[in-house]
C-alpha atoms as a PDB file:
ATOM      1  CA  UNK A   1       0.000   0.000   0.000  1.00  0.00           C
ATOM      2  CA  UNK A   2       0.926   3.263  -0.873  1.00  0.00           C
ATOM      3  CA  UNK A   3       2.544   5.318   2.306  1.00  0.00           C
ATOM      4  CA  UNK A   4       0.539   8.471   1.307  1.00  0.00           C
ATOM      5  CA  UNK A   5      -2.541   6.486   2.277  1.00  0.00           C
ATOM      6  CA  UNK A   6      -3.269   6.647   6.055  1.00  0.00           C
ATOM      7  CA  UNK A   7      -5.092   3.516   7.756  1.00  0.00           C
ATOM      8  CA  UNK A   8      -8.789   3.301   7.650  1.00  0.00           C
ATOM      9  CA  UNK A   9     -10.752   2.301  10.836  1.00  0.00           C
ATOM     10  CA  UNK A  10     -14.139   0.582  10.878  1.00  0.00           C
ATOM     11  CA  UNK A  11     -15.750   3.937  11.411  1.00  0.00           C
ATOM     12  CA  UNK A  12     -14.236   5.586   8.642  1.00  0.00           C
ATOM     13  CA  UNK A  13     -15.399   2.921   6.574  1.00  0.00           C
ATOM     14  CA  UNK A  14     -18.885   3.420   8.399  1.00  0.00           C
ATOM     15  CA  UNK A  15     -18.820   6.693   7.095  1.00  0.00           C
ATOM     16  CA  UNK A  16     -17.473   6.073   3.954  1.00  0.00           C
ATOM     17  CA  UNK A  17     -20.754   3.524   2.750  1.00  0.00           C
ATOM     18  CA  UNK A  18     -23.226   6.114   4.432  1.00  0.00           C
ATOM     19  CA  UNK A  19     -22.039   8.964   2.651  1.00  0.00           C
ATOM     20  CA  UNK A  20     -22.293   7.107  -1.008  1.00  0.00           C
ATOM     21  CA  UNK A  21     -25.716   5.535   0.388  1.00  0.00           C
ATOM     22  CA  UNK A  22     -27.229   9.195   0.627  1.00  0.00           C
ATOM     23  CA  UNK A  23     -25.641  10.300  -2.180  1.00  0.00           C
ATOM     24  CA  UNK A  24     -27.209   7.537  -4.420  1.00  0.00           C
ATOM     25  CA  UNK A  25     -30.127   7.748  -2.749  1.00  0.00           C
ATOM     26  CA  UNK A  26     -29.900   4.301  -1.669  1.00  0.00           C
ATOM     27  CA  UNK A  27     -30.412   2.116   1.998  1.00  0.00           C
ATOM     28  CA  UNK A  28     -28.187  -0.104   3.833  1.00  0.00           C
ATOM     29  CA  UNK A  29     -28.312  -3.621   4.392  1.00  0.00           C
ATOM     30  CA  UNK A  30     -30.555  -3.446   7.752  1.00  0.00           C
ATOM     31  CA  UNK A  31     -28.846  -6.721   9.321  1.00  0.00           C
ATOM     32  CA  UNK A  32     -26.468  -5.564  11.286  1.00  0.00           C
ATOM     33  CA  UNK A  33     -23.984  -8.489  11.602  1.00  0.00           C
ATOM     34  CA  UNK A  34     -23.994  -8.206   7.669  1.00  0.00           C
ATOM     35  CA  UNK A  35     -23.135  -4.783   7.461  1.00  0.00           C
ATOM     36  CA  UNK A  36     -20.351  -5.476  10.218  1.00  0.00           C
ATOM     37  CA  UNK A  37     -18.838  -7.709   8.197  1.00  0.00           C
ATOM     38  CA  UNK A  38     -19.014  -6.452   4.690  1.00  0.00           C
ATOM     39  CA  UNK A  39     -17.646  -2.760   6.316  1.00  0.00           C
ATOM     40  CA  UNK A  40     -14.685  -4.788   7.834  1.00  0.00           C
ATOM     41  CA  UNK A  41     -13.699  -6.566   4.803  1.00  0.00           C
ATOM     42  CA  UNK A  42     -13.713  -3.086   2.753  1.00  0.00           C
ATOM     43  CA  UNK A  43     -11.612  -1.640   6.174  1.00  0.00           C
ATOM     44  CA  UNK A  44      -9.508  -4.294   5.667  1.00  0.00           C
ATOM     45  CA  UNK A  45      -9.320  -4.256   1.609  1.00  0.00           C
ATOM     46  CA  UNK A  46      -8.421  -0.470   2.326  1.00  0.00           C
ATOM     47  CA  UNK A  47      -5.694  -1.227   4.647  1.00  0.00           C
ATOM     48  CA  UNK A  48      -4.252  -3.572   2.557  1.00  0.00           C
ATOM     49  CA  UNK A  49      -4.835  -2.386  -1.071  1.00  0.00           C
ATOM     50  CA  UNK A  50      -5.492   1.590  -0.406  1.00  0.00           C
ATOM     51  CA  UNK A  51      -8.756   1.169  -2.139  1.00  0.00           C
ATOM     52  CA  UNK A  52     -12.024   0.101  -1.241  1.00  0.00           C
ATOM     53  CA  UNK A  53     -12.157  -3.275  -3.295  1.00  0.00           C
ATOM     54  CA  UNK A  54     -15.904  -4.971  -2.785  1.00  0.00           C
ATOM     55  CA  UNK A  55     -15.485  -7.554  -0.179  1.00  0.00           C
ATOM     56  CA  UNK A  56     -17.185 -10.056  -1.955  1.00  0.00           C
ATOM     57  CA  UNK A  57     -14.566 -10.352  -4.793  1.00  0.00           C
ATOM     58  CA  UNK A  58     -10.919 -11.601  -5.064  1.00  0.00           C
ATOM     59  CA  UNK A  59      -8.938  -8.421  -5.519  1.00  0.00           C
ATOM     60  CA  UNK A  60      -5.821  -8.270  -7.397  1.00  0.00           C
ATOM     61  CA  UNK A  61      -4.444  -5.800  -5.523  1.00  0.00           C
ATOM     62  CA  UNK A  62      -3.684  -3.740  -8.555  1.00  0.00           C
ATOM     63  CA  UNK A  63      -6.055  -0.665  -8.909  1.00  0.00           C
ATOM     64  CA  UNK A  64      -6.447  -0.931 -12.564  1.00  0.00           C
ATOM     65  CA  UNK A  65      -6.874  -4.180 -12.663  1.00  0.00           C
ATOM     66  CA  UNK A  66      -9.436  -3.758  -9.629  1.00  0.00           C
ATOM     67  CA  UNK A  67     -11.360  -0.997 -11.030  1.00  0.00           C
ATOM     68  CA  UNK A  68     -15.039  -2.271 -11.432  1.00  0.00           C
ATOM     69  CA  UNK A  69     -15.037  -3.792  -8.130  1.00  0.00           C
ATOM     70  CA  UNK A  70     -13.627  -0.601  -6.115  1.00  0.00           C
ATOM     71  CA  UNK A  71     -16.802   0.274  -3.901  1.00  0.00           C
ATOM     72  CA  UNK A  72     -19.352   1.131  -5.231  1.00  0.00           C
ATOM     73  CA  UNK A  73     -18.843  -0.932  -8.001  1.00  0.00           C
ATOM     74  CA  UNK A  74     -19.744  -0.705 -11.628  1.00  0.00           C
ATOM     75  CA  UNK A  75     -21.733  -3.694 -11.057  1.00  0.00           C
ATOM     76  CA  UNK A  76     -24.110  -1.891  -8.368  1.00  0.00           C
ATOM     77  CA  UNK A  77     -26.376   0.179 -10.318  1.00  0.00           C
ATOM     78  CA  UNK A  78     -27.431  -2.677 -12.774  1.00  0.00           C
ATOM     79  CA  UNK A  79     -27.683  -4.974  -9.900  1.00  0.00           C
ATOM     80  CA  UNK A  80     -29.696  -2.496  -7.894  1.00  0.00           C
ATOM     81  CA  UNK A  81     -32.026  -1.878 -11.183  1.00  0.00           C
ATOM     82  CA  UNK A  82     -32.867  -5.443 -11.892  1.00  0.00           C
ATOM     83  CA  UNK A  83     -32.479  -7.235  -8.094  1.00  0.00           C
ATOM     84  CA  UNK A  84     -32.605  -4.583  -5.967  1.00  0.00           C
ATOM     85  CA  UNK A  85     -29.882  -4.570  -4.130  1.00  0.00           C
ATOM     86  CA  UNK A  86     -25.867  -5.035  -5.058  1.00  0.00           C
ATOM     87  CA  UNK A  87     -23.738  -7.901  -5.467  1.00  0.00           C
ATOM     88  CA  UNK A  88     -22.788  -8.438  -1.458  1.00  0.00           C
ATOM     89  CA  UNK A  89     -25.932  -6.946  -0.360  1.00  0.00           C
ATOM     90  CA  UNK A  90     -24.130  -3.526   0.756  1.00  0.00           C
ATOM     91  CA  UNK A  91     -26.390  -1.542  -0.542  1.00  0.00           C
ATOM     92  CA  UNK A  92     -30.583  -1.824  -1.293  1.00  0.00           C
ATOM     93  CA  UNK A  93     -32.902   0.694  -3.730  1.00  0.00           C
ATOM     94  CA  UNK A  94     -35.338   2.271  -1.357  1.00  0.00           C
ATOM     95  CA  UNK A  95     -37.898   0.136  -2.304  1.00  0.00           C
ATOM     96  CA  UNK A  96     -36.255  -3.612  -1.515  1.00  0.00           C
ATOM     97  CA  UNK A  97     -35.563  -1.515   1.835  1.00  0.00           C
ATOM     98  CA  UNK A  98     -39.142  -0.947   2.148  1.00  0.00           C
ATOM     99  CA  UNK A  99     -40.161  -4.480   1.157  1.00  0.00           C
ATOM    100  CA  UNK A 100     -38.310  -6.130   4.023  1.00  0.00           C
ATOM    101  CA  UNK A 101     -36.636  -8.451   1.717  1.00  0.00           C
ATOM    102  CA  UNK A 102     -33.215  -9.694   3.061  1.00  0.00           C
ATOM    103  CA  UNK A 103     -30.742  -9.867  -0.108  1.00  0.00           C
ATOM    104  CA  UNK A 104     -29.823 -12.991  -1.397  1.00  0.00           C
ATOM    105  CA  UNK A 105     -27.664 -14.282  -4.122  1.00  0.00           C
ATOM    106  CA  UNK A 106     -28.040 -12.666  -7.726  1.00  0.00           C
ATOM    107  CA  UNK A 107     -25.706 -13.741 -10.464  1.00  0.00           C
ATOM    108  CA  UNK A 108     -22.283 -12.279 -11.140  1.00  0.00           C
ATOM    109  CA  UNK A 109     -21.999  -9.939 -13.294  1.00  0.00           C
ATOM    110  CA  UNK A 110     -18.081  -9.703 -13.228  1.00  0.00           C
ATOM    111  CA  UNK A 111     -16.405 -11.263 -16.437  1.00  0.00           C
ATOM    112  CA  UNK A 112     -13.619 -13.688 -15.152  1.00  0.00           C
END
């Protein structure tokens, strides 16, 4: 990791997926222990990487090569269209949030 990049903590990642939430105009995952996790792994793909990589993916480690899966990815928005909510379940439309609906697996959309 780059030394110009300082160490990310859990809350910075906190406020990191509530700030693009609003922004989007999008929810977060309302289980807790879900959101716990998936805002550690990006914490942790931070510390290690010095970018947000999604969690839910195997990272290179090499920002270009990473760059449809830095968070949010360029997977979300079509995900969010058709499903609802994204790949890991970060993130919900307002409406799946509404529903109740707990996320659960949608295809990948990622091209290996």
């Amino acid at each position: 990791m780059p030394e110009s990049k300082r160490k990310k903590t859990i809350e910075d990642t906190k406020m990191f997926v509530e700030l693009v939430a609003k922004h989007q105009g999008w929810e977060l995952v309302r289980d807790k222990e879900h959101l716990q996790v998936l805002i550690e792994g990006l914490t942790t793909n931070w510390n290690r990487y010095g970018y947000f990589s999604c969690p839910c993916r195997l990272a290179d480690g090499i920002r270009e090569k990473d760059k449809d899966i830095i968070c949010p990815c360029v997977y979300a928005k079509p995900d969010l269209e058709e499903f609802g909510h994204c790949y890991c379940g970060l993130y919900l439309t307002k409406e799946f949030f509404a529903s109740g609906k707990k996320p659960e697996y949608i295809p990948e959309r990622r091209p290996e």
